[in-house]
C-alpha atoms as a PDB file:
ATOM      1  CA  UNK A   1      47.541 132.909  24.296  1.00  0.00           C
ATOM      2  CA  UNK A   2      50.890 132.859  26.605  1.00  0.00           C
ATOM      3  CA  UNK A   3      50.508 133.128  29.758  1.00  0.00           C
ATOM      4  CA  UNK A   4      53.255 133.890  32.255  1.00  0.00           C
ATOM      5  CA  UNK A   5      53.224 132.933  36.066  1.00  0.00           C
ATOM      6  CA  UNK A   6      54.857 133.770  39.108  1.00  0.00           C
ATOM      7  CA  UNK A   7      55.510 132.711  42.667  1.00  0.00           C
ATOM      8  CA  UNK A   8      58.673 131.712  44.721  1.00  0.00           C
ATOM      9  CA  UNK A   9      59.619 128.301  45.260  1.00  0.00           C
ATOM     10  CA  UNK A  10      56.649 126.354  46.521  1.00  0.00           C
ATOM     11  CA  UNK A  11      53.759 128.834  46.093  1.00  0.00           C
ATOM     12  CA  UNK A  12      52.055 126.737  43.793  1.00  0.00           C
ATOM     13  CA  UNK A  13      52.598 128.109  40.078  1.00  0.00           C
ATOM     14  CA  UNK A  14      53.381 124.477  39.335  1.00  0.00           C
ATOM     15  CA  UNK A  15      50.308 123.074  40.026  1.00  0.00           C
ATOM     16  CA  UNK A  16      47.940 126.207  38.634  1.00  0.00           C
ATOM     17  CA  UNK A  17      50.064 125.778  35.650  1.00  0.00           C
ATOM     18  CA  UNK A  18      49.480 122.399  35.209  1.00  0.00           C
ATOM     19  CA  UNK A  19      45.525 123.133  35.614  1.00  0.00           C
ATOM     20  CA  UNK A  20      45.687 126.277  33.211  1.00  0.00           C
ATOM     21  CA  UNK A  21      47.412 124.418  30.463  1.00  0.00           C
ATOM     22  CA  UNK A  22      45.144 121.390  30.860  1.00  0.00           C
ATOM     23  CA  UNK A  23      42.316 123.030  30.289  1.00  0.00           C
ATOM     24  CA  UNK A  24      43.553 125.858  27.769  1.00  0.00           C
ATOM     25  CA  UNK A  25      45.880 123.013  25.782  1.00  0.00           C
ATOM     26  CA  UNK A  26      48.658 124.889  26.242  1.00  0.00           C
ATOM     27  CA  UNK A  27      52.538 123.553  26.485  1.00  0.00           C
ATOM     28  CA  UNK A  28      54.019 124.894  29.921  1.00  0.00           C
ATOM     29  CA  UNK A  29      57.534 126.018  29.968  1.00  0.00           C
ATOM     30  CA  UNK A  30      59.514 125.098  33.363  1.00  0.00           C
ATOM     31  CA  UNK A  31      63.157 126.651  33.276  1.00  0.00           C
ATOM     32  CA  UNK A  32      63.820 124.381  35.872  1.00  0.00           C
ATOM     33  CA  UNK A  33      62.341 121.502  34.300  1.00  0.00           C
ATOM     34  CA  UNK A  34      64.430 121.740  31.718  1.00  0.00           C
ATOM     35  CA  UNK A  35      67.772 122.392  33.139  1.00  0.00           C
ATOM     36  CA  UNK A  36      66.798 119.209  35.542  1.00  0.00           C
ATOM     37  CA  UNK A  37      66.537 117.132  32.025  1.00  0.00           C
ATOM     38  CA  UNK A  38      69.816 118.681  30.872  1.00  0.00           C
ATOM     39  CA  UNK A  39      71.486 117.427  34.233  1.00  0.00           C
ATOM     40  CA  UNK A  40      69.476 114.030  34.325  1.00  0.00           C
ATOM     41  CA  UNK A  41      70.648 113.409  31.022  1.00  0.00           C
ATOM     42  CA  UNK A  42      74.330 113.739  31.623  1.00  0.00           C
ATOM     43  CA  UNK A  43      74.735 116.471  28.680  1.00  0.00           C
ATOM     44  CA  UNK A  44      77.625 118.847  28.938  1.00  0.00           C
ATOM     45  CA  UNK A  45      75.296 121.336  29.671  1.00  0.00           C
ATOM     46  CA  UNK A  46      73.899 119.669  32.517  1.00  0.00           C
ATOM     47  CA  UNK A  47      77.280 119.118  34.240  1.00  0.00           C
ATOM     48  CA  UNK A  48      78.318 122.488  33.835  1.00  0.00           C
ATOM     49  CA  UNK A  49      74.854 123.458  35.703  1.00  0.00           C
ATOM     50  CA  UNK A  50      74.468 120.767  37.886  1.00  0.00           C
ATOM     51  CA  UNK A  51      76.631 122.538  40.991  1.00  0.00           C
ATOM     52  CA  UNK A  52      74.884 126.103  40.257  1.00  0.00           C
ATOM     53  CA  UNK A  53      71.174 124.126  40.843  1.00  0.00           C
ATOM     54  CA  UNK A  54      72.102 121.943  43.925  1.00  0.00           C
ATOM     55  CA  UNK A  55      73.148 125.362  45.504  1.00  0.00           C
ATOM     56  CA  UNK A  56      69.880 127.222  45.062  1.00  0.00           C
ATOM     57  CA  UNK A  57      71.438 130.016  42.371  1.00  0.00           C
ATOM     58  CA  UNK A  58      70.556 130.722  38.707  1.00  0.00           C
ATOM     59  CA  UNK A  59      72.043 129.622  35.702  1.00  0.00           C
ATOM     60  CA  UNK A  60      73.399 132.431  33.100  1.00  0.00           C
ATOM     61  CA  UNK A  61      70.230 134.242  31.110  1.00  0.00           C
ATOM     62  CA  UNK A  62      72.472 132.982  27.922  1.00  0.00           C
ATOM     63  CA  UNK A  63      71.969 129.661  28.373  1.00  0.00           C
ATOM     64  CA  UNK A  64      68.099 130.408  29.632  1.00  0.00           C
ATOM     65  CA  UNK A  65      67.717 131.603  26.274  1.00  0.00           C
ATOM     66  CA  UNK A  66      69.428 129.544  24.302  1.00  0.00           C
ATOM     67  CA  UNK A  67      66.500 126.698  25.853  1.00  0.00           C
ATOM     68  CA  UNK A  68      63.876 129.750  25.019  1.00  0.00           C
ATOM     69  CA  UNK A  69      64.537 129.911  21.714  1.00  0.00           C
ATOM     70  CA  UNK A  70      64.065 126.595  20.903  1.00  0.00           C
ATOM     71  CA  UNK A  71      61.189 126.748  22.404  1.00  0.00           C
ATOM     72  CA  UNK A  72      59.306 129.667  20.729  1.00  0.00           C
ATOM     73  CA  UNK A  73      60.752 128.437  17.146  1.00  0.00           C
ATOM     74  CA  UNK A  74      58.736 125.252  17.525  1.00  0.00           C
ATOM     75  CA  UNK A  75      55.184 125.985  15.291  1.00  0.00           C
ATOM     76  CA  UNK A  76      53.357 123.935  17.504  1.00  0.00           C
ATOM     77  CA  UNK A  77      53.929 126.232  20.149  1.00  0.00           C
ATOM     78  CA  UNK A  78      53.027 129.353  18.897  1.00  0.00           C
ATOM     79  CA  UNK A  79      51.019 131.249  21.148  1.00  0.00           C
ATOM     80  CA  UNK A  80      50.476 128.446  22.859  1.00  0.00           C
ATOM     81  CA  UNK A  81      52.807 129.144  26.088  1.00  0.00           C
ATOM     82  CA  UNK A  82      52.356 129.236  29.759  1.00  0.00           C
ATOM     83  CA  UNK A  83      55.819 130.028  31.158  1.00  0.00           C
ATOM     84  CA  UNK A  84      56.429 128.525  34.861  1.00  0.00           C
ATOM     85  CA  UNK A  85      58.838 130.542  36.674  1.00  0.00           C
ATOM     86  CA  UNK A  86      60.123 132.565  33.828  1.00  0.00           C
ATOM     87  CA  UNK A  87      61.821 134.724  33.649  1.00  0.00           C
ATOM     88  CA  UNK A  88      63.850 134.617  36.712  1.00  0.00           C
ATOM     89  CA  UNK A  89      65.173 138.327  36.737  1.00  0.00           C
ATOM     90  CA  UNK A  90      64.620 142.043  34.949  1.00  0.00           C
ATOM     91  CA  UNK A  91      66.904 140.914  32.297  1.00  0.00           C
ATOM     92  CA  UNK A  92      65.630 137.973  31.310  1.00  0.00           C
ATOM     93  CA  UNK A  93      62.225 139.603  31.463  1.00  0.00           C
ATOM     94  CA  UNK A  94      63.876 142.369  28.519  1.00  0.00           C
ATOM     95  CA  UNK A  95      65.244 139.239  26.880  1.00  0.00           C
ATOM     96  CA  UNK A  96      62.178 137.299  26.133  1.00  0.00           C
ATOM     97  CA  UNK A  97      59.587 139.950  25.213  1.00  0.00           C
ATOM     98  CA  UNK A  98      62.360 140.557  22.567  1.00  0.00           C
ATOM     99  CA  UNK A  99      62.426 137.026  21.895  1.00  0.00           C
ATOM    100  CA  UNK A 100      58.504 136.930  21.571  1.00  0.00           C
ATOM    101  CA  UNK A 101      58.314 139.614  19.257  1.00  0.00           C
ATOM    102  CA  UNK A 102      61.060 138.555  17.200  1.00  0.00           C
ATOM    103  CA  UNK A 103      58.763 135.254  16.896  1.00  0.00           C
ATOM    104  CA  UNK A 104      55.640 137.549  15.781  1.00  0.00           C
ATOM    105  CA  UNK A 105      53.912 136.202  19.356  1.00  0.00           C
ATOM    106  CA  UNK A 106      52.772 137.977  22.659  1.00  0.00           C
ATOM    107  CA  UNK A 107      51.969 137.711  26.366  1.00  0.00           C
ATOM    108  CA  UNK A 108      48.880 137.942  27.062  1.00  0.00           C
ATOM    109  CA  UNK A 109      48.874 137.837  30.871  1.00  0.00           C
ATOM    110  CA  UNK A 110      50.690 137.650  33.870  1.00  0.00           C
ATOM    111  CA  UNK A 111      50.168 135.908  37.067  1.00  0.00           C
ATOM    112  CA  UNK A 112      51.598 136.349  40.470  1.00  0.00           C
ATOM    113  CA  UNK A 113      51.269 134.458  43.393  1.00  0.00           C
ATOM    114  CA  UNK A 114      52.017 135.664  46.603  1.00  0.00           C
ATOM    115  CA  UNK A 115      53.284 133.857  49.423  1.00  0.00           C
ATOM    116  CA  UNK A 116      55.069 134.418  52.893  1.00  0.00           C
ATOM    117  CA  UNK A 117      58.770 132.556  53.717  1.00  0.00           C
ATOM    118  CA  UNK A 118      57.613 130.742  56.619  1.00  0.00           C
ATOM    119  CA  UNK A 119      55.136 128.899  54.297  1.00  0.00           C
ATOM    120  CA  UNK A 120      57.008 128.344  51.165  1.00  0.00           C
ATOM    121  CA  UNK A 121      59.560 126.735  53.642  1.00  0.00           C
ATOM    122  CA  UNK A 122      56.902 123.720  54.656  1.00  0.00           C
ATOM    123  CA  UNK A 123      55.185 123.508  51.512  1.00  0.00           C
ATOM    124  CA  UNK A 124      59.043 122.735  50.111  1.00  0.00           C
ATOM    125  CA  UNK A 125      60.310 120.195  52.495  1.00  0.00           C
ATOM    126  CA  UNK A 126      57.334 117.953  52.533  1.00  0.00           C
ATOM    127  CA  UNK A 127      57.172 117.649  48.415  1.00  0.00           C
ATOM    128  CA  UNK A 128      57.531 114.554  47.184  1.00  0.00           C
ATOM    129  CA  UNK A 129      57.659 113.811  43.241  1.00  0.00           C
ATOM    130  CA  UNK A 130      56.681 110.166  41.797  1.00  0.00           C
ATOM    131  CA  UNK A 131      59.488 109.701  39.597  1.00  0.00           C
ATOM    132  CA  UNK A 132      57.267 106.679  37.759  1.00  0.00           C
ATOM    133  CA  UNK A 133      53.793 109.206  37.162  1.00  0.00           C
ATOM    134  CA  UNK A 134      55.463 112.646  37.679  1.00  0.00           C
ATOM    135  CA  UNK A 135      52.398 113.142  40.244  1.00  0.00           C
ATOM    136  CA  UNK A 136      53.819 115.592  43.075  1.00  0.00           C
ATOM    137  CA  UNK A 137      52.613 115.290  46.381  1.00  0.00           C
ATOM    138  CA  UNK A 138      53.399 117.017  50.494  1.00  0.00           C
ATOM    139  CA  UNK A 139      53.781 114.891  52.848  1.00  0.00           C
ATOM    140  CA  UNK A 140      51.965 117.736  55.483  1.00  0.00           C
ATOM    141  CA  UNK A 141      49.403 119.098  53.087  1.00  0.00           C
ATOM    142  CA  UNK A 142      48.418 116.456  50.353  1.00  0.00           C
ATOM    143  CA  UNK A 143      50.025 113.745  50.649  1.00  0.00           C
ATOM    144  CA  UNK A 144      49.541 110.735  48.358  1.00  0.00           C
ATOM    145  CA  UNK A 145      46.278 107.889  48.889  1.00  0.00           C
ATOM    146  CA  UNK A 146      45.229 105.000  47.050  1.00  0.00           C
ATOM    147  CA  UNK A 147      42.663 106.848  45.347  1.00  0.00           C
ATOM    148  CA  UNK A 148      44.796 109.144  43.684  1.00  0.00           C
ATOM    149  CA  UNK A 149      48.039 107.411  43.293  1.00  0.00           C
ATOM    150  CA  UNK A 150      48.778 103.787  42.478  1.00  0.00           C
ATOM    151  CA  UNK A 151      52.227 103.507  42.173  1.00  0.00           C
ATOM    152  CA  UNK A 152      54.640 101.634  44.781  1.00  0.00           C
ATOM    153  CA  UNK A 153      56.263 104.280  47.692  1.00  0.00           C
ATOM    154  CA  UNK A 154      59.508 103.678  46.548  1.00  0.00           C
ATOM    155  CA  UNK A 155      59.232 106.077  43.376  1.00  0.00           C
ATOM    156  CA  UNK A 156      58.246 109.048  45.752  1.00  0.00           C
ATOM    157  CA  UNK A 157      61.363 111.321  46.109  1.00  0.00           C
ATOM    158  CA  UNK A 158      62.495 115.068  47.135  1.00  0.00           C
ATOM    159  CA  UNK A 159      64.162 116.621  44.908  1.00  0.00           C
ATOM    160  CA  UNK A 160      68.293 117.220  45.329  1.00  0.00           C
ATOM    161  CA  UNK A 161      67.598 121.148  45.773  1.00  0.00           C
ATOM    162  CA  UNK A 162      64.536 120.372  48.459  1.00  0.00           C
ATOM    163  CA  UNK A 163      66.787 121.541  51.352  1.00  0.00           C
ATOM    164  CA  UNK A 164      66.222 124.336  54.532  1.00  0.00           C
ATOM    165  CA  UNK A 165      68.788 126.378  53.475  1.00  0.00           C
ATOM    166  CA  UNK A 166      68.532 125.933  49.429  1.00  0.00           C
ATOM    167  CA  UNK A 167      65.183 126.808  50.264  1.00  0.00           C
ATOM    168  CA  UNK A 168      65.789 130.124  51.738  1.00  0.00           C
ATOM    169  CA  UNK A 169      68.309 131.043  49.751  1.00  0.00           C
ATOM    170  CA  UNK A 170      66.273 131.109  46.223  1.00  0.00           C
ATOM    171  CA  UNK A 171      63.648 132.916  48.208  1.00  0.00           C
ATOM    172  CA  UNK A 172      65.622 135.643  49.204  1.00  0.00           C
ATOM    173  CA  UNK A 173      67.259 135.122  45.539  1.00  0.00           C
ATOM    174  CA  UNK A 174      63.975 135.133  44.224  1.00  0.00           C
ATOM    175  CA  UNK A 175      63.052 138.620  46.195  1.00  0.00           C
ATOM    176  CA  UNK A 176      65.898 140.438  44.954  1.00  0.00           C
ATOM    177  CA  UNK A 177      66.269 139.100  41.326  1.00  0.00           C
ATOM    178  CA  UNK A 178      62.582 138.413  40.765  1.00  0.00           C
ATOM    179  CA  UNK A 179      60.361 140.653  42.363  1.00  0.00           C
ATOM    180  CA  UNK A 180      61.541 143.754  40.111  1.00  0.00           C
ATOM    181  CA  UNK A 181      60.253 142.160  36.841  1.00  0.00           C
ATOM    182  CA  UNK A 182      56.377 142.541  38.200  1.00  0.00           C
ATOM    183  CA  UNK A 183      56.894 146.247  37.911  1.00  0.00           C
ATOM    184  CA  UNK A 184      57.735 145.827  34.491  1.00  0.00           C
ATOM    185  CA  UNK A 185      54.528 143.632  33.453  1.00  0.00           C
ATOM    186  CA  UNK A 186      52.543 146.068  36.166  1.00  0.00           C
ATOM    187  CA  UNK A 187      53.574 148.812  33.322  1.00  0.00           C
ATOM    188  CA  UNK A 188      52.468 146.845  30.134  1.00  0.00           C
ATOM    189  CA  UNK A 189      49.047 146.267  32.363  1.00  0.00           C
ATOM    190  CA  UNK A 190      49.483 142.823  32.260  1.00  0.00           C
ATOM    191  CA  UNK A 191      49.958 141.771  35.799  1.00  0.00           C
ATOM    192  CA  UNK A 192      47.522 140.106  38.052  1.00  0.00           C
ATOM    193  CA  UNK A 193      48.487 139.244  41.463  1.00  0.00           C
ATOM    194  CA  UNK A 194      46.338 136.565  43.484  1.00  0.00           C
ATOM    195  CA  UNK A 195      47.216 135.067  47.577  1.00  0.00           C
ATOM    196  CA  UNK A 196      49.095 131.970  46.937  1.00  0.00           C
ATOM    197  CA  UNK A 197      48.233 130.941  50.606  1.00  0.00           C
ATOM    198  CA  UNK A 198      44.216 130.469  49.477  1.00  0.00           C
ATOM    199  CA  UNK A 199      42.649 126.862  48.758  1.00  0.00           C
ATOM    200  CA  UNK A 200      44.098 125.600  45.347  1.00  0.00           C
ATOM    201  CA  UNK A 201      41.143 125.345  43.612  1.00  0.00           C
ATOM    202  CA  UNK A 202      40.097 129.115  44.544  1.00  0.00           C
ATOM    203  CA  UNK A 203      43.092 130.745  43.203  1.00  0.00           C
ATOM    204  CA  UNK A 204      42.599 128.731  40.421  1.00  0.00           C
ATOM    205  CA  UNK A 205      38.722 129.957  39.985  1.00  0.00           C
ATOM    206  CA  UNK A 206      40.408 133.833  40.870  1.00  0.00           C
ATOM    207  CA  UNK A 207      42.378 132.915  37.713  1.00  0.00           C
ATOM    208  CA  UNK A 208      39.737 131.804  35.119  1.00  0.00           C
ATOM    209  CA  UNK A 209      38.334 134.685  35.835  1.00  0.00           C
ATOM    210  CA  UNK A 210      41.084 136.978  35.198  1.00  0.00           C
ATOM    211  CA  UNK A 211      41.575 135.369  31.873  1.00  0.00           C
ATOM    212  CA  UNK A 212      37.947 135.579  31.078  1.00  0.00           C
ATOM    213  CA  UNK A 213      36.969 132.136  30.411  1.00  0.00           C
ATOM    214  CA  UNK A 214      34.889 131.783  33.824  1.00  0.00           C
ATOM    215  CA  UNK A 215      31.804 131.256  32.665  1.00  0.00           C
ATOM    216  CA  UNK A 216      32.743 128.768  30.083  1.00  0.00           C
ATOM    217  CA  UNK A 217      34.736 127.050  32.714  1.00  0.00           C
ATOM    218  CA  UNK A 218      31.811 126.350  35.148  1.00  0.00           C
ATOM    219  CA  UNK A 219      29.501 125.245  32.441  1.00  0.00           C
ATOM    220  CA  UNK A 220      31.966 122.405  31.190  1.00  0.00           C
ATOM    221  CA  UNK A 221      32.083 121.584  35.455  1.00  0.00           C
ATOM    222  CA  UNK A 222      28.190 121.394  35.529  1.00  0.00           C
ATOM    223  CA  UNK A 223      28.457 118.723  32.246  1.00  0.00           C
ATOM    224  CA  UNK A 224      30.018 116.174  34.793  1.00  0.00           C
ATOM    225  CA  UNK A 225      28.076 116.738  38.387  1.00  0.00           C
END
């Protein structure tokens, strides 16, 4: 299946995605994660985007789906998607269900998490990312222990767009460019919206459920207690 899921900066789609495509063995797609690669890497792409990330905005949808395509052409990935945070607008939204079909796939379902400004605004300024495990942590919510994370403090960092204002501005970005594109899934009947403010491990049970593997879910938990 491919899965598509939403929230705004800090909500948590990172983390349920992670989870999801764990346990389904599916590859998830970050936008943002690979536009950070471009730029890490020093390509020409990557310098021309660099500026455009570091001030909260959004890249073209041309070069979005220029990454896309790649992505869906790869045979290892068919129907095997969970997209993280895209797509970022309506027209990107138009551009890859286009793109699926053109690939002979689908999406299957679409996930939403909701959460309030005030919040996303913590939960983003006390992330920290291991740069040696790729384990992300917040400093006021979860941050990291021995038990969980072995590496030496100095590879936790915040990311360059991890700032007040960024933050606020690709909320408000996000509400205006965003937002819109769950009416269009809402129409295809393939939008499921959940409180991104509830325990992680309960939206993530909301969610199982949703995509109808609950059952087979707890019985695989009861194999380990």
């Amino acid at each position: 299946m491919n899965i598509i899921i939403f929230g705004p900066p800090g909500a948590g789609k990172g983390t349920q995605a992670d989870k999801i495509s764990s346990y389904l063995n599916l590859h998830k797609i970050s936008t943002g994660d690979l536009l950070r690669n471009e730029v890490k890497n020093n390509t020409d792409l990557g310098n021309k985007i660099k500026p455009i990330i570091e001030n909260g905005k959004l890249v073209s949808n041309e070069i979005i789906n220029n990454l896309i395509t790649k992505i869906l052409s790869k045979k290892a990935f068919y129907n095997r998607l969970i997209f993280d945070g895209y797509p970022r607008n309506l027209n990107q939204a138009k551009d890859l269900d286009f793109l699926i079909k053109k690939h002979e796939q689908k999406i299957s379902h679409v996930l939403s998490l909701n959460v309030d400004k005030d919040t996303v605004v913590k939960r983003v300024l006390g992330r920290q990312v291991c740069t040696n495990c790729g384990k992300i942590f917040n400093e006021y919510f979860s941050p990291p222990n021995s038990n969980e994370h072995n590496c030496e403090s100095k590879f936790l960092e915040k990311r360059s767009d991890d700032s007040e204002k960024i933050i606020v501005n690709r909320y408000e970005t996000y509400e205006k460019e965003t937002l819109p594109i769950l009416n269009f899934y809402k129409k295809q009947n393939l939008l499921h919206e959940f409180n991104g403010n509830s325990e992680i491990n309960l939206i993530y049970k909301e969610i199982m459920t949703v995509l109808g593997i609950l059952e087979t879910w707890l019985y695989k938990l009861s194999l380990y207690k």
